[in-house]
N, C-alpha and C. Protein backbone atom coordinates (compact mmCIF):
# COMPACT_ATOMS: atom_id res chain seq x y z
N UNK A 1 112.63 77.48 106.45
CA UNK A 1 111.24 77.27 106.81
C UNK A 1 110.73 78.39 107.70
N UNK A 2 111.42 78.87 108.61
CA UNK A 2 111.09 79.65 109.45
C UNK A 2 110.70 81.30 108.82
N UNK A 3 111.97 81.75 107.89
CA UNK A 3 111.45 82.56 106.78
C UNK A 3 110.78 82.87 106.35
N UNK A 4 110.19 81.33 105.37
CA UNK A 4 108.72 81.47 104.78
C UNK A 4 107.41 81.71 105.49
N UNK A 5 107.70 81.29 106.88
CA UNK A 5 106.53 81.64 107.64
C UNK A 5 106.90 83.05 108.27
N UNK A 6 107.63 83.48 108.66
CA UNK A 6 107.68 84.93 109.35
C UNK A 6 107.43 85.79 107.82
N UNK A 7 107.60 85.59 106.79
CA UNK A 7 107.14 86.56 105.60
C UNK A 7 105.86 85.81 105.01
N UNK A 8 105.85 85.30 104.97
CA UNK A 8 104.35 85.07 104.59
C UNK A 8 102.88 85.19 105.46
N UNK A 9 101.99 85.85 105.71
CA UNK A 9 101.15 85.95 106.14
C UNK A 9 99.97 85.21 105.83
N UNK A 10 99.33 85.02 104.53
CA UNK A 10 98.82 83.89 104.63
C UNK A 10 99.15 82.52 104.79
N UNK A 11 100.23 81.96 104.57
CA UNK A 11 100.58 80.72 105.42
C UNK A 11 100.20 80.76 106.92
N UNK A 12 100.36 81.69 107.17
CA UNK A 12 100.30 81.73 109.20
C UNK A 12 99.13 81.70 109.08
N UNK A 13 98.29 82.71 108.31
CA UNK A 13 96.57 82.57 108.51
C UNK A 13 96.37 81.02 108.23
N UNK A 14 96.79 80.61 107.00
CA UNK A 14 96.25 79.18 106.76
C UNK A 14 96.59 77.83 108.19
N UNK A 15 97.83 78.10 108.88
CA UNK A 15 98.37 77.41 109.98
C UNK A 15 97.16 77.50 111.26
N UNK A 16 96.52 79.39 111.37
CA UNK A 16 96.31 79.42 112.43
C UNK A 16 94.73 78.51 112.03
N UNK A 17 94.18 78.97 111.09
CA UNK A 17 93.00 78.14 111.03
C UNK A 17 93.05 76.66 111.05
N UNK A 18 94.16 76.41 110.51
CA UNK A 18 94.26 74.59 110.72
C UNK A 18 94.23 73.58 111.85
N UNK A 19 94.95 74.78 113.07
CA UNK A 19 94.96 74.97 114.57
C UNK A 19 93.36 74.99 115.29
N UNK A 20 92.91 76.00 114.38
CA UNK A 20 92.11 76.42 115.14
C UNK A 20 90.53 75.07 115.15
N UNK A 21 90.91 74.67 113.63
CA UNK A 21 89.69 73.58 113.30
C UNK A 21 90.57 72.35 114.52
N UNK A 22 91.65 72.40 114.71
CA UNK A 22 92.10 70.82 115.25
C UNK A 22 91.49 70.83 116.67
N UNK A 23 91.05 72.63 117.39
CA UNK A 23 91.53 72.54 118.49
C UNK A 23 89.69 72.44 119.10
N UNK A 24 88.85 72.93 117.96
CA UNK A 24 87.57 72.91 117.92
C UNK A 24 86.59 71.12 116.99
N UNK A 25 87.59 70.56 117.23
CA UNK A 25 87.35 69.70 116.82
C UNK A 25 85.89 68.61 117.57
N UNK A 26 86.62 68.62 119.08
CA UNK A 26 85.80 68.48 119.61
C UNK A 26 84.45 68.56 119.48
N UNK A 27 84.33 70.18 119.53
CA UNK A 27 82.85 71.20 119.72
C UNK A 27 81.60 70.15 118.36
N UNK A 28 82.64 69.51 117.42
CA UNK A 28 81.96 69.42 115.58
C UNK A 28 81.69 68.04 116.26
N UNK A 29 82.45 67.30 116.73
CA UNK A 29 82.14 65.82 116.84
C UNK A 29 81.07 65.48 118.02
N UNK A 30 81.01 66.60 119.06
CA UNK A 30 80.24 65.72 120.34
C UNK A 30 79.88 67.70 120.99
N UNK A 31 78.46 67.77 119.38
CA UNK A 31 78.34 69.62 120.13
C UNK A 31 77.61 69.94 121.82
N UNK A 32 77.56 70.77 122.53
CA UNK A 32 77.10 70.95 123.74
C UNK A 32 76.53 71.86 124.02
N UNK A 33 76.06 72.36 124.52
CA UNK A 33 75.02 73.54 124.21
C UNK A 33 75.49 74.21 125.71
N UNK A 34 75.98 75.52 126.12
CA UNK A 34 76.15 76.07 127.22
C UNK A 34 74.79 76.22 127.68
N UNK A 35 75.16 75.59 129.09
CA UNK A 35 74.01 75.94 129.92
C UNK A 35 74.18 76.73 131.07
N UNK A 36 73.33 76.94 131.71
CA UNK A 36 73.36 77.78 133.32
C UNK A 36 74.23 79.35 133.10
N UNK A 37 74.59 79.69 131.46
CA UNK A 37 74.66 81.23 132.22
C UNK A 37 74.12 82.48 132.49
N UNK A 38 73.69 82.88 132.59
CA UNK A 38 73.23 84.16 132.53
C UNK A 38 73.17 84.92 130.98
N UNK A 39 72.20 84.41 130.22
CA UNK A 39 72.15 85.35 129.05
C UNK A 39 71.63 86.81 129.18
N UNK A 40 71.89 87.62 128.46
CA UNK A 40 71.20 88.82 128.67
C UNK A 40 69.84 88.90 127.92
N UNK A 41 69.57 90.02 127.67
CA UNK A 41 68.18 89.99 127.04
C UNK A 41 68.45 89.77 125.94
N UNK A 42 69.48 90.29 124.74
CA UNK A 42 69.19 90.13 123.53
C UNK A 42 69.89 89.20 122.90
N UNK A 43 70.07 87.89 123.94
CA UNK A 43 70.43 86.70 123.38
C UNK A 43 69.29 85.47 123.96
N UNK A 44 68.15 86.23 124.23
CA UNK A 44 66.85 85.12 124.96
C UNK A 44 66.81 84.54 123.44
N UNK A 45 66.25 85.21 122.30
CA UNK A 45 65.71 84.51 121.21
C UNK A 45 66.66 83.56 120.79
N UNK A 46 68.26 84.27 120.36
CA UNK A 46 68.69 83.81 119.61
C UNK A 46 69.54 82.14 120.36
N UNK A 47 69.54 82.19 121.76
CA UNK A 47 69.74 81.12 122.68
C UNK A 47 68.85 80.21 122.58
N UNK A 48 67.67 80.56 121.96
CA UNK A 48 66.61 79.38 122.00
C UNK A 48 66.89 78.36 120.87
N UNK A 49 66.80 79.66 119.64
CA UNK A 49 67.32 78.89 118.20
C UNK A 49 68.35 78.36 118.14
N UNK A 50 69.59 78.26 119.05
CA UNK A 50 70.86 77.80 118.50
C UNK A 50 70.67 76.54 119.72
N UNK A 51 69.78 76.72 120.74
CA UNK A 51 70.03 75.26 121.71
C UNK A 51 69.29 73.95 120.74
N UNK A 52 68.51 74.42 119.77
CA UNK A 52 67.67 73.45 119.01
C UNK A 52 68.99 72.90 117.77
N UNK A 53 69.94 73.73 117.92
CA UNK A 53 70.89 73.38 116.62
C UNK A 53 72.64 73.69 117.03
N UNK A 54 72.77 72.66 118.19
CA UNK A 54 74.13 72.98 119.29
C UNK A 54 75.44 72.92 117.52
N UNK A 55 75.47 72.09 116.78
CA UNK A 55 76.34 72.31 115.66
C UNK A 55 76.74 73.21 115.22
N UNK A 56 74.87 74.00 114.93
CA UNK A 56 75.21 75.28 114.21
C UNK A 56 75.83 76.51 115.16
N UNK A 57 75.64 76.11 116.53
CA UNK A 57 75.98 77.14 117.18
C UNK A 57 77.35 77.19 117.44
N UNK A 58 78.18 75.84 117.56
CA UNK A 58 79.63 75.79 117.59
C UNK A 58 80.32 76.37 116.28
N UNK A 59 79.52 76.14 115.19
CA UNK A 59 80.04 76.51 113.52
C UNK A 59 79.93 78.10 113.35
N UNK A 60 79.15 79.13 114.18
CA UNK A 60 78.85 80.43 114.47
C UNK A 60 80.22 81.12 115.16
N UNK A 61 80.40 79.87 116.83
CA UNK A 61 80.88 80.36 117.66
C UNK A 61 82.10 80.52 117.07
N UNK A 62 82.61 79.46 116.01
CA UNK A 62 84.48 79.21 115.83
C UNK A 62 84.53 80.49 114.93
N UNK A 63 83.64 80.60 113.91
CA UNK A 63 83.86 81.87 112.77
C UNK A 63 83.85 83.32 113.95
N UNK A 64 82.81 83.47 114.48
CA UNK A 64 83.08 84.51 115.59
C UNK A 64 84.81 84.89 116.52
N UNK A 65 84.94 83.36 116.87
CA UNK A 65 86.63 83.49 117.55
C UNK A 65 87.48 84.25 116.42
N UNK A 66 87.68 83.10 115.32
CA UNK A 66 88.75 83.62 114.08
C UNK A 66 88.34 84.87 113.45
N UNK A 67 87.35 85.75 113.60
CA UNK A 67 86.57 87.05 112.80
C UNK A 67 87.47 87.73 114.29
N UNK A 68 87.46 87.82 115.68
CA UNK A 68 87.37 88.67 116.87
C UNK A 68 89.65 88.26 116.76
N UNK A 69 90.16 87.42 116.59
CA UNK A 69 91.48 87.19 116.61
C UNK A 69 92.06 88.04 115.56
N UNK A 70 90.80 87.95 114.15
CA UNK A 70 91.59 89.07 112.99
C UNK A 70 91.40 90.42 113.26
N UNK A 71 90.32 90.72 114.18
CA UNK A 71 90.14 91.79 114.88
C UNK A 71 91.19 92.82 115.11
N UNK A 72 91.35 91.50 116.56
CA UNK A 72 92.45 92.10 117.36
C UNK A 72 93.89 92.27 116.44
N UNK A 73 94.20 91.81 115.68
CA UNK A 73 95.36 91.42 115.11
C UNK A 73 95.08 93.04 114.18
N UNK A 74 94.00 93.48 113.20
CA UNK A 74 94.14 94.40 112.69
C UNK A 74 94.13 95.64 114.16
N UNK A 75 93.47 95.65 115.07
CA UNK A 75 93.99 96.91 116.01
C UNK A 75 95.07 96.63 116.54
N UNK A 76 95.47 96.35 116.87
CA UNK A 76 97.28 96.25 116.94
C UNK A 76 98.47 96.55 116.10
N UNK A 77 97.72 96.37 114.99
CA UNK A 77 98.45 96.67 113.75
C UNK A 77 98.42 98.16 113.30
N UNK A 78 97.16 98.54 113.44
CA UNK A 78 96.82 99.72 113.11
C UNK A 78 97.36 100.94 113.76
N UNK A 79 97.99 100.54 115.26
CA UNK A 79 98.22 101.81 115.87
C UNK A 79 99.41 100.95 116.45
N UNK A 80 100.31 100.33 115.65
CA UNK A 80 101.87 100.41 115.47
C UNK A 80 102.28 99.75 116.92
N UNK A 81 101.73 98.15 117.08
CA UNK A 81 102.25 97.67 118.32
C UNK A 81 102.45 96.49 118.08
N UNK A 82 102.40 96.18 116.81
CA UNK A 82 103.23 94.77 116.10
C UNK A 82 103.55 95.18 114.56
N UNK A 83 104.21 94.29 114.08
CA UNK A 83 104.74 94.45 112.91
C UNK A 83 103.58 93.86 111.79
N UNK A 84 103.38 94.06 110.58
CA UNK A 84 102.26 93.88 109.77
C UNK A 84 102.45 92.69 109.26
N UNK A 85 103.61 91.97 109.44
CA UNK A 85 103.62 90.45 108.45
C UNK A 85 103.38 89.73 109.79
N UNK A 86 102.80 89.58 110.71
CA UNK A 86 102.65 88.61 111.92
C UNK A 86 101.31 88.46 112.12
N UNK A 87 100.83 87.41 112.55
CA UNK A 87 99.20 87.03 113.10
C UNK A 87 99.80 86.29 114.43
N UNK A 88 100.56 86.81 114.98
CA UNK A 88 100.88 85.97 116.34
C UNK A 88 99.73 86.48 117.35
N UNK A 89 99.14 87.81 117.46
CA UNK A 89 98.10 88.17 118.45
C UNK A 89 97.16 87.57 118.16
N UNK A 90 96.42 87.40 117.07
CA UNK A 90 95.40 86.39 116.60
C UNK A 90 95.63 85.14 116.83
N UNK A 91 96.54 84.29 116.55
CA UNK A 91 97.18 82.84 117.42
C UNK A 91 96.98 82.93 118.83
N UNK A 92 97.54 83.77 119.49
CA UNK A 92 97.27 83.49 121.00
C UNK A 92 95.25 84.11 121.37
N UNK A 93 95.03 84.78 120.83
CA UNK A 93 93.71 84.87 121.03
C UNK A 93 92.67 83.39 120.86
N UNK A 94 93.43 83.07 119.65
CA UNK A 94 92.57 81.70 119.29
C UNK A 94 92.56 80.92 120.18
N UNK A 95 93.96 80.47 120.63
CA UNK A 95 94.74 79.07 121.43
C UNK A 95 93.84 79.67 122.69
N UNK A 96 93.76 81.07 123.25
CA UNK A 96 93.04 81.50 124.38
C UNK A 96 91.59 80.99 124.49
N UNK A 97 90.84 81.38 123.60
CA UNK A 97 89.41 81.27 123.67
C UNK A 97 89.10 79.82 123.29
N UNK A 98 90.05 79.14 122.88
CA UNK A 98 90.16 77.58 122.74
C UNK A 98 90.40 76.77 123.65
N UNK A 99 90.74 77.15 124.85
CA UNK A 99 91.75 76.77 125.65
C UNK A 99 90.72 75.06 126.62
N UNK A 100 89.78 75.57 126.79
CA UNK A 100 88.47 74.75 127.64
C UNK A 100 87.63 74.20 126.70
N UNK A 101 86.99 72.75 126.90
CA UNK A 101 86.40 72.39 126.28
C UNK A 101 84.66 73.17 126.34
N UNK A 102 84.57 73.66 127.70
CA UNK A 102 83.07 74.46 127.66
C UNK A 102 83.12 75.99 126.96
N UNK A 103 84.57 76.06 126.32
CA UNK A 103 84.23 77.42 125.68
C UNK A 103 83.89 77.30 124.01
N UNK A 104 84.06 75.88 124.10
CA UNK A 104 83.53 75.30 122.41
C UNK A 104 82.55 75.51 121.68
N UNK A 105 81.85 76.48 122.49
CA UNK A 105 80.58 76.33 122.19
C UNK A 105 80.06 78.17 121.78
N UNK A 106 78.68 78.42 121.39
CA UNK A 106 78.24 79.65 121.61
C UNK A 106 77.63 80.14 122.85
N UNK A 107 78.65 81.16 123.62
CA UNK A 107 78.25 81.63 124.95
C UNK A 107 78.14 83.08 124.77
N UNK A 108 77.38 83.59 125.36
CA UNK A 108 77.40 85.08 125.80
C UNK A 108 78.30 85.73 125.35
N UNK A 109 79.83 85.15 126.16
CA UNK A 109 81.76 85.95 125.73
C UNK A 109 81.46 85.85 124.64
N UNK A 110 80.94 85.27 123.83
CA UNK A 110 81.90 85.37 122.68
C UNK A 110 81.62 86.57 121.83
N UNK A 111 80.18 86.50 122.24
CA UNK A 111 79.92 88.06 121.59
C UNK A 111 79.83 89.20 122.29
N UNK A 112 79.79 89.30 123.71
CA UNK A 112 81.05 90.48 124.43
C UNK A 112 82.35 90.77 124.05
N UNK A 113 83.01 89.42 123.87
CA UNK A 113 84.29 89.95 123.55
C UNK A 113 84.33 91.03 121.85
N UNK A 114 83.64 90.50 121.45
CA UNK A 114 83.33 91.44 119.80
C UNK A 114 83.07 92.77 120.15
N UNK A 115 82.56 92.81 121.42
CA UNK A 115 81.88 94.57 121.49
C UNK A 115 82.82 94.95 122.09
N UNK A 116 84.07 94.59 123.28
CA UNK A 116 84.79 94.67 124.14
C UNK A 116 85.81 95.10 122.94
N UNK A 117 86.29 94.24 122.17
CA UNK A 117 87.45 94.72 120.90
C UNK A 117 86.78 96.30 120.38
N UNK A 118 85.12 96.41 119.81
CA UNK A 118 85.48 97.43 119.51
C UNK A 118 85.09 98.83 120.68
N UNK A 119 85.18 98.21 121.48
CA UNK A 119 85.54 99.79 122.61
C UNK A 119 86.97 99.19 122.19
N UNK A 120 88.02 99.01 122.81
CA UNK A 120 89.52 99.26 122.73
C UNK A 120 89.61 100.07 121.53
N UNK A 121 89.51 99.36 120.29
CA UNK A 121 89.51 100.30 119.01
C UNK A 121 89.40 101.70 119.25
N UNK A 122 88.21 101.95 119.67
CA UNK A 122 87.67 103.19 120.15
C UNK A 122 88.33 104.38 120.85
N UNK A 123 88.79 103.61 122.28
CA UNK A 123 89.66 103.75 123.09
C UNK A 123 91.20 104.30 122.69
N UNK A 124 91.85 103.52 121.92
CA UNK A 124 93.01 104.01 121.06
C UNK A 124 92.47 104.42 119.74
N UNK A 125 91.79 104.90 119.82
CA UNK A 125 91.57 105.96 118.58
C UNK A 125 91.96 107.04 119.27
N UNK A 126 91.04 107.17 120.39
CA UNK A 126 91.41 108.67 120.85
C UNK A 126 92.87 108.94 121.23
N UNK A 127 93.39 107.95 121.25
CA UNK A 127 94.82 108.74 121.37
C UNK A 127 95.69 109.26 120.26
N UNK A 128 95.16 109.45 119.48
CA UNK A 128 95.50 110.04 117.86
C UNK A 128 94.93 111.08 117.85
N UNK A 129 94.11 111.44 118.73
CA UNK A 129 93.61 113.23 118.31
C UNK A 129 94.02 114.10 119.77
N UNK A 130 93.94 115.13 119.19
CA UNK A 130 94.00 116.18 120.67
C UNK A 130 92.66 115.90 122.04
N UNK A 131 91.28 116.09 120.99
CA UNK A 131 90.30 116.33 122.19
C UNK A 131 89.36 115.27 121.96
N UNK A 132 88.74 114.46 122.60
CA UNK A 132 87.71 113.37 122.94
C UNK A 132 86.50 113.90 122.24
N UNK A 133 85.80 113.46 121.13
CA UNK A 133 84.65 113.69 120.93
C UNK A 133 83.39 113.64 120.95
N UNK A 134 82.23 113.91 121.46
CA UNK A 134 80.70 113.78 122.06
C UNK A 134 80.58 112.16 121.50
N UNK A 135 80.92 112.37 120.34
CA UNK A 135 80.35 111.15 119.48
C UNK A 135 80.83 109.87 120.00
N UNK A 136 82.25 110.26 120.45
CA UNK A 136 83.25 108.84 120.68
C UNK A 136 82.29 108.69 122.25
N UNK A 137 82.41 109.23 122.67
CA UNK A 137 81.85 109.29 124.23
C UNK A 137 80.43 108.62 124.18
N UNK A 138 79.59 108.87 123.35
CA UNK A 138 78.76 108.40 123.05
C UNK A 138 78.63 106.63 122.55
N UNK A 139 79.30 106.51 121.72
CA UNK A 139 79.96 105.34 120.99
C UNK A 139 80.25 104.48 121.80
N UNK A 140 81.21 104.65 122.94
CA UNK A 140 81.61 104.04 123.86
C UNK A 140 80.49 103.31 124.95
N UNK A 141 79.57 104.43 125.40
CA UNK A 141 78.33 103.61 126.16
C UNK A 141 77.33 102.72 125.57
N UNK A 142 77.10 103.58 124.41
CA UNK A 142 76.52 102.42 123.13
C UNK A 142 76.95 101.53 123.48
N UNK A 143 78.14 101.23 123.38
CA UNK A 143 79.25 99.51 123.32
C UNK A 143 78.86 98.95 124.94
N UNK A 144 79.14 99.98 125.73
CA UNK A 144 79.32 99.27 126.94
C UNK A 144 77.92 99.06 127.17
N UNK A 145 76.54 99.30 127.02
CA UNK A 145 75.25 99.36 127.44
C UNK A 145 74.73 97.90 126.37
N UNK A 146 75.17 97.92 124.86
CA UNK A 146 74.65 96.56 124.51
C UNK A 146 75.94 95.03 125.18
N UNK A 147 77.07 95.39 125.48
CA UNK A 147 77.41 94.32 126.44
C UNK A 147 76.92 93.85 127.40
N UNK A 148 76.11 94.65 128.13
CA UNK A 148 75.31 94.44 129.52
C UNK A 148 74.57 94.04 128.91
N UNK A 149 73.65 94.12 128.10
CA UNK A 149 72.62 93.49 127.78
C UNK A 149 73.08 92.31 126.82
N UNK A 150 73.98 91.78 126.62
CA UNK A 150 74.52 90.48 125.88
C UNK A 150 74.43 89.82 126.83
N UNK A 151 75.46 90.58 128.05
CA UNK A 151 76.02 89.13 129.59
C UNK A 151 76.19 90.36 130.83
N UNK A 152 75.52 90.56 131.42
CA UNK A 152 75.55 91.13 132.63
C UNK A 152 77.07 91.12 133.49
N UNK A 153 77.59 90.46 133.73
CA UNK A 153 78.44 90.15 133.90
C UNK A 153 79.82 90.77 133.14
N UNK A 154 79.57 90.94 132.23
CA UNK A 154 80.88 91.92 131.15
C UNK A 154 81.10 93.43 131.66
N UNK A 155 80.49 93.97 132.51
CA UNK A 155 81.18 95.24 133.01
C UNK A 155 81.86 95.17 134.46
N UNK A 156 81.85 94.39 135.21
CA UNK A 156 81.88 93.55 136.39
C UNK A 156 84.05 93.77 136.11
């Protein structure tokens, strides 16, 4: 048994999502709408539309977690710091951002953490070339300037 799951990769994907619906279960049965944080500016609109529809916003937030876990799981992979038949970094990302019942929901993190993954990306890119490029440098404040404006709080 153990076999079939350390070589099989979609089984583990299929496990981690099965996990991941048990652990968001909550969020589907009794949704909640985050309140009191600090949105940034370019989540005024879209905070309005999703407090009118707390479901749809938990059904956003969980695809966002499992999209940001396959993320991480492909940059890790990519620059040779796990082995390619494993989704164990994506498991603990999930079980992480799962961990509280007030993170059940659609908050600010969740879409910092999306911009936060791709600076790292970014970040270890450059260590594959000799010299840092305008562009990457560029790229990088891009990332870090629409995080501030997601959640103030994300450069902190």
């Amino acid at each position: 048994m153990i076999q079939l799951f350390k070589n099989n990769p979609l089984l583990q994907g299929v496990i981690i999502v099965v996990i991941a619906i048990l652990l968001w279960y909550p969020a589907w049965i009794n949704p909640v709408v985050a309140s009191g944080l600090d949105n940034g500016y370019l989540l005024v609109g879209l905070d309005n539309f999703l407090n009118s529809c707390p479901l749809l916003a938990s059904i956003i937030a969980f695809l966002i977690v499992l999209f940001e876990g396959f993320l991480l799981n492909a940059i890790l992979y990519r620059h040779g710091m796990i082995q390619n038949n494993t989704l164990l970094p994506m498991f603990m990302y999930v079980l992480a951002m799962s961990a509280s019942v007030d993170s059940l929901s659609f908050t600010p993190m969740v879409l910092v953490n999306a911009v936060v993954l791709g600076m790292l990306y970014l970040m270890l890119l450059q260590g594959t070339v000799p010299a840092v490029s305008p562009i990457t440098i560029f790229s990088l404040a891009a990332l870090v300037s629409i995080s501030v404006m997601l959640y103030f709080p994300s450069v902190v």
